[in-house]
Protein backbone atom coordinates (compact mmCIF):
# COMPACT_ATOMS: atom_id res chain seq x y z
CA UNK A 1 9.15 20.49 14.01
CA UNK A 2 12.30 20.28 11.65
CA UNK A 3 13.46 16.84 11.34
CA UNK A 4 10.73 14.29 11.06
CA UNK A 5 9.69 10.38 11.07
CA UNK A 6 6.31 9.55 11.56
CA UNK A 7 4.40 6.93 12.64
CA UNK A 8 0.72 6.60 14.06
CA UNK A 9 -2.41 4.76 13.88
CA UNK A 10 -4.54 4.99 10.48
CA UNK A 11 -7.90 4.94 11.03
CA UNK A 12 -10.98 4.30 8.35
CA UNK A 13 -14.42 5.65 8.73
CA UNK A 14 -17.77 6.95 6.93
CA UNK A 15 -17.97 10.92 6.18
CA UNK A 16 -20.92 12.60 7.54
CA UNK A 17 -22.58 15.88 6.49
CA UNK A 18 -20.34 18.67 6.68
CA UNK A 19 -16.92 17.10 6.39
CA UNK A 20 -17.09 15.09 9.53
CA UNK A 21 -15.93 11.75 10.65
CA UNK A 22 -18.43 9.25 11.48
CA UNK A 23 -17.13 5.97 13.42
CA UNK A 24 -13.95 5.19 12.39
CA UNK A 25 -12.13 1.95 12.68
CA UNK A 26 -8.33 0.86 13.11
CA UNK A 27 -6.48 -1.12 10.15
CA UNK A 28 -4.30 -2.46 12.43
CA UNK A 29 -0.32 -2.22 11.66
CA UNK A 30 0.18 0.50 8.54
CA UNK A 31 4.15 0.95 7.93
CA UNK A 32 2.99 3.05 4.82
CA UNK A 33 1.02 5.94 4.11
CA UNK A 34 1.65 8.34 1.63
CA UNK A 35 -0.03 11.15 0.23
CA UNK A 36 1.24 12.69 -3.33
CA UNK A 37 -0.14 16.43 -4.13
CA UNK A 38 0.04 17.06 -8.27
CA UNK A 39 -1.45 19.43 -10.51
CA UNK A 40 -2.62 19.48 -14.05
CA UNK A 41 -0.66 22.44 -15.83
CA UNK A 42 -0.98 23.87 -19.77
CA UNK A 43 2.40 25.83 -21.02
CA UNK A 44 2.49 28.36 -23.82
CA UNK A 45 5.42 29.43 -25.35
CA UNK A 46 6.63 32.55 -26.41
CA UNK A 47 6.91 32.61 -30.38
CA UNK A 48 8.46 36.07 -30.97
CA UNK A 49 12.83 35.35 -28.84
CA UNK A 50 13.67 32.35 -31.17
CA UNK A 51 13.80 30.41 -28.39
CA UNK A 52 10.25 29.69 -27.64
CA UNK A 53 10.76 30.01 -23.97
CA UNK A 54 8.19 29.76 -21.22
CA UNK A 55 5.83 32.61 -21.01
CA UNK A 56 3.11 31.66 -19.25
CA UNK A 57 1.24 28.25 -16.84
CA UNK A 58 -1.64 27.99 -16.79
CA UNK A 59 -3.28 25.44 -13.67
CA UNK A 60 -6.74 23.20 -14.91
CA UNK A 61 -6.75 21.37 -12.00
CA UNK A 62 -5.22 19.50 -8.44
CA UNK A 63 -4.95 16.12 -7.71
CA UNK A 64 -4.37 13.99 -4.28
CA UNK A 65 -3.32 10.72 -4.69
CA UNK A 66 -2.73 8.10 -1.29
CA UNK A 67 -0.60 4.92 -1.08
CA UNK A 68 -0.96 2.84 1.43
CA UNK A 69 0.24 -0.88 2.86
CA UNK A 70 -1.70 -2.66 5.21
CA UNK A 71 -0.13 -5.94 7.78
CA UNK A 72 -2.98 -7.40 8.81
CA UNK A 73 -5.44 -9.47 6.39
CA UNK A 74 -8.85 -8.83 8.69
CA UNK A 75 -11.99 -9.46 7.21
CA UNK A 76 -13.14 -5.50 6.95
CA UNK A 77 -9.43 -4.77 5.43
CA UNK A 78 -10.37 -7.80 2.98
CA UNK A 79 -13.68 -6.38 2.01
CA UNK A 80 -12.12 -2.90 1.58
CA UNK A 81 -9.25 -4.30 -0.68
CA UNK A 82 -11.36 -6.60 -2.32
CA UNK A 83 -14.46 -4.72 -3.16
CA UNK A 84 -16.29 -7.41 -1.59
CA UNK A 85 -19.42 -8.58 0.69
CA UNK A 86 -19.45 -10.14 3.38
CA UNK A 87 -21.87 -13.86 4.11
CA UNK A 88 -21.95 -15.64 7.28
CA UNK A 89 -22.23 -19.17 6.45
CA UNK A 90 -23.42 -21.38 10.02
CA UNK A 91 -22.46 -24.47 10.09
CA UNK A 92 -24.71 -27.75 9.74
CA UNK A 93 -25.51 -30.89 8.21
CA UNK A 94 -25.55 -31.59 4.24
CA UNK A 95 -26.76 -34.89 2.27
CA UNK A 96 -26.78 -36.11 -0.94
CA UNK A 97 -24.26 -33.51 -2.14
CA UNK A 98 -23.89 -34.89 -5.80
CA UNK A 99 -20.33 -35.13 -6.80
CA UNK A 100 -19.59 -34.01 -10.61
CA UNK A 101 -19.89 -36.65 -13.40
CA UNK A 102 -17.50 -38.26 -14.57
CA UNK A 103 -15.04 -39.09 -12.06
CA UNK A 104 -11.79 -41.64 -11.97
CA UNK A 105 -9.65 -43.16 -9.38
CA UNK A 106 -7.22 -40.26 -7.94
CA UNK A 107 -8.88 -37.29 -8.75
CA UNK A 108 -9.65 -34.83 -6.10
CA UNK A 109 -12.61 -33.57 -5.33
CA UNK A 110 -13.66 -30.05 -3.58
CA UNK A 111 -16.99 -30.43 -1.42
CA UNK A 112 -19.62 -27.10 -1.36
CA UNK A 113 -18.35 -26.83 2.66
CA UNK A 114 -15.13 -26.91 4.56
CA UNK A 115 -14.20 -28.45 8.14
CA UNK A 116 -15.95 -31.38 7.03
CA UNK A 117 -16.85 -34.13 9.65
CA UNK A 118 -18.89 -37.22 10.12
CA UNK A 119 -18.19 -37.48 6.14
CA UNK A 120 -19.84 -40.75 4.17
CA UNK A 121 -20.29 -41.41 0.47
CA UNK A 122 -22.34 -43.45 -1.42
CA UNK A 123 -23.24 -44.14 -4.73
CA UNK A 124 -26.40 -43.94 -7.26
CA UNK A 125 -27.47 -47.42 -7.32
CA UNK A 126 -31.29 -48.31 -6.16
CA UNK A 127 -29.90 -49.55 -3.06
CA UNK A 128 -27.26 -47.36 -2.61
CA UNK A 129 -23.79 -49.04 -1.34
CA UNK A 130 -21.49 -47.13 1.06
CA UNK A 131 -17.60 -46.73 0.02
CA UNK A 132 -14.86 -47.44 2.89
CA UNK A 133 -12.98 -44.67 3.64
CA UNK A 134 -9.13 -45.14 2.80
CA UNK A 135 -10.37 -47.99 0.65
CA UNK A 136 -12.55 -46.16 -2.14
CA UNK A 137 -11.85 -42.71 -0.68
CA UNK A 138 -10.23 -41.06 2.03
CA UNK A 139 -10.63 -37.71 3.03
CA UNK A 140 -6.94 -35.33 2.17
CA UNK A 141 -8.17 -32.35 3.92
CA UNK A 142 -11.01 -32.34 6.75
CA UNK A 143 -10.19 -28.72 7.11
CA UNK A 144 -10.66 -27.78 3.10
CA UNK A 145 -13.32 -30.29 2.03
CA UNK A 146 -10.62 -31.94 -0.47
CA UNK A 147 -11.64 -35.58 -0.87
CA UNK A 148 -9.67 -38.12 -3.16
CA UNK A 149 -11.66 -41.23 -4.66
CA UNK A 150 -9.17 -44.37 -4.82
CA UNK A 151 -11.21 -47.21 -6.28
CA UNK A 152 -14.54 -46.71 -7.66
CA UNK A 153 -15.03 -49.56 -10.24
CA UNK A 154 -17.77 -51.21 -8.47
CA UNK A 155 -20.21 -48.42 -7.79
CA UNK A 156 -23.00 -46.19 -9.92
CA UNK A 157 -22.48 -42.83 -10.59
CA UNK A 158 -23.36 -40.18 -9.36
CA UNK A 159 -21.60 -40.69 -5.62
CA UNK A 160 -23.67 -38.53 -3.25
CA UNK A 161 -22.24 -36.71 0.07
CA UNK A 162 -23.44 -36.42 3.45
CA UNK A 163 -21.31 -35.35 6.02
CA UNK A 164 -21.61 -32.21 8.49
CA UNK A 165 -19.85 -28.96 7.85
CA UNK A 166 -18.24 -25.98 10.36
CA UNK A 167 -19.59 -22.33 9.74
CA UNK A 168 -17.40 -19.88 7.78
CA UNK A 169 -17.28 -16.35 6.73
CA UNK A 170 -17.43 -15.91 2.68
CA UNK A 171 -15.80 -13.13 0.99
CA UNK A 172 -17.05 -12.57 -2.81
CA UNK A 173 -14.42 -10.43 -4.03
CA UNK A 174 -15.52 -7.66 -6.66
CA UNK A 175 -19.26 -7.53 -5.52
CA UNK A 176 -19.39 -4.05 -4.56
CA UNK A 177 -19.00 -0.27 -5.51
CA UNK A 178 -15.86 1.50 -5.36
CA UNK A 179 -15.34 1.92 -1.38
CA UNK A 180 -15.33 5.58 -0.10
CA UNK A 181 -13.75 6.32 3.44
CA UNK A 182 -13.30 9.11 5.68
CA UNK A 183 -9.34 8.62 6.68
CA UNK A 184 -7.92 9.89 10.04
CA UNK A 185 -3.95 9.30 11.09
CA UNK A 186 -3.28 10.00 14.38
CA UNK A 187 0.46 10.26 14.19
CA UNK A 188 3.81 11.17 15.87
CA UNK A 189 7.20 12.05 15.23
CA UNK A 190 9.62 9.68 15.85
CA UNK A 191 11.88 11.91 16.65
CA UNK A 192 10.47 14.33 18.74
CA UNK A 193 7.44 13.34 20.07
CA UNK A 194 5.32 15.53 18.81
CA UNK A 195 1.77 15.10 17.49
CA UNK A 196 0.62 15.27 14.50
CA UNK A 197 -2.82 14.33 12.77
CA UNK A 198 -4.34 13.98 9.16
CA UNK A 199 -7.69 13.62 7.96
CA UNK A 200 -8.89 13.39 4.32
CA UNK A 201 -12.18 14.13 3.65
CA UNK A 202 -13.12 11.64 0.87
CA UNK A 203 -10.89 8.54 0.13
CA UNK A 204 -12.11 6.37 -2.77
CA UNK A 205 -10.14 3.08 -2.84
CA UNK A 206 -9.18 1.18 -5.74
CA UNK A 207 -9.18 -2.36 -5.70
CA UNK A 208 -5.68 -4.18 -4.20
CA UNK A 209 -3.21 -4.27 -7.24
CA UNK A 210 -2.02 -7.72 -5.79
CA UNK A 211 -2.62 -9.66 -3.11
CA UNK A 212 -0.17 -12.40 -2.81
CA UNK A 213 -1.28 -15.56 -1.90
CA UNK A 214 1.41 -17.65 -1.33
CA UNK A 215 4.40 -16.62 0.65
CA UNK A 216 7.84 -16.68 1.62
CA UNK A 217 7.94 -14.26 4.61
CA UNK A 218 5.42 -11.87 5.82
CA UNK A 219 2.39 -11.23 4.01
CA UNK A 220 1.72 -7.19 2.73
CA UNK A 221 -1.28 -5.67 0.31
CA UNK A 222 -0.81 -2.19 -1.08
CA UNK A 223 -3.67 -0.41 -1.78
CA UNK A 224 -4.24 3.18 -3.57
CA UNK A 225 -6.87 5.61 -3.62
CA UNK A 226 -8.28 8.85 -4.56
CA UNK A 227 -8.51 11.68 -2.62
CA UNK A 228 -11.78 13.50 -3.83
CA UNK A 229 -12.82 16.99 -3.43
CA UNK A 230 -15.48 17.80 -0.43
CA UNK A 231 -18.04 21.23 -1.37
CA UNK A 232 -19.15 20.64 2.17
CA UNK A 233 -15.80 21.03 3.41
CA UNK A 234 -14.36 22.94 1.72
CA UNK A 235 -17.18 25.76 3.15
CA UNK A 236 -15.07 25.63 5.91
CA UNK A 237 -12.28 27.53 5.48
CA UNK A 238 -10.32 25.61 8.89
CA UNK A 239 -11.19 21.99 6.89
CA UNK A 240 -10.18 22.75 3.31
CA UNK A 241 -11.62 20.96 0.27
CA UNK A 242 -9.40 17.42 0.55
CA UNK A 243 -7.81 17.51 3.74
CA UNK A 244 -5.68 19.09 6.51
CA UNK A 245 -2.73 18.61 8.79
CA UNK A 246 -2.75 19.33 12.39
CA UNK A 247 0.50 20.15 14.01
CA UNK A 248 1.74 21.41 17.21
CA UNK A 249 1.78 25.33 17.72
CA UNK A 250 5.00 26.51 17.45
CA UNK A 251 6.31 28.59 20.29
């Protein structure tokens, strides 16, 4: 292998005992992946040529760093990025949310639930009254929750709710540790064909730097990490502390 372009899958998973991939799972489209090697150096210099030169390096320590941008927004690639949990939220039927006090004609409101149907709203009095959608209310996004009140002079506050909601996966972003991951990229050159495969040990993820949320063309997160040293591994003198390359043999 001389010239080379890779590509390949990149694959996530938990480390088991020994250095050892447990099961791993695809991220989907990855056009980047880079891994950056550094080490942490002390210089003397000579004090007896006048020109205080280099005499000697000494090495306190190596680093691996990985860079990496991810396509597709999936819900494990979401937890990952965001440090978050996952809730499954079924869906079902809610009354007598209580809206938030005080409230005016035209503001918006944002209901506990989303996909909202079969929505009705009444107010606080002892026999409550009912407001006509598109008259005191109307609903701006089903889909959201996002209700707008129009006219509300004639009615007691608190308005209360009811209406039936559609089930939902929840994301609560920063709820977890920092994420550790076994990382495996099955790869190829471009330009030959041939294979080629990484595998980091220990891959501690930092959260996503900047996830944009609005766009103008294709959505992208970036996400670095630290590659961390493996005792178990590194045992094995064919795995290495941090990582290895597999390559083709060379005729």
């Amino acid at each position: 292998m001389k010239d080379f372009s890779f590509q390949g899958g990149l694959y996530l998973g938990t480390r088991l005992a020994g250095g050892r991939p447990g099961a791993l799972r695809w991220v989907g489209d990855a056009p980047k992946c880079d891994l950056t090697l550094k080490t942490e150096t002390e210089t003397r210099k000579e004090s007896y040529s006048g020109n205080r030169l280099t005499s000697a390096v000494l090495q306190k320590g190596k680093e691996a760093e990985l860079s990496i941008a991810i396509n597709w927004a999936d819900i494990d690639n979401l937890l990952l990025g965001l440090y978050a949990t996952k809730a499954t939220i079924a869906g079902g039927t809610l009354t007598g949310e209580r809206l938030p006090v005080p409230l005016a004609a035209n503001d918006l409101i944002a209901l506990d639930h989303t996909t909202v149907s079969q929505f009705v709203l009444t107010d606080s009095n002892a026999l409550p009254a009912t407001l006509v959608a598109n008259t005191h209310y109307r609903v701006q996004s089903a889909r959201a929750g996002l209700v707008q009140l129009l006219d509300l002079a004639a009615f007691t506050m608190p308005l209360r709710a009811a209406y039936r909601y559609g089930a939902r996966v929840s994301i609560a972003m920063l709820t977890t540790a920092a994420p550790e991951r076994y990382l495996f990229l099955d790869g190829i050159n471009t330009l030959d064909g041939a294979p080629v495969q990484v595998r980091l040990y220990r891959v501690q993820f930092n959260p996503v730097s900047n996830l944009g949320l609005i766009h103008e063309s294709f959505g992208q997160f970036e996400m670095t990490a630290s590659v961390l040293f493996d005792p178990e591994a590194a045992a094995d003198p064919l795995l290495g502390g941090f990582g290895r390359l597999d390559l083709p043999e060379v005729p």
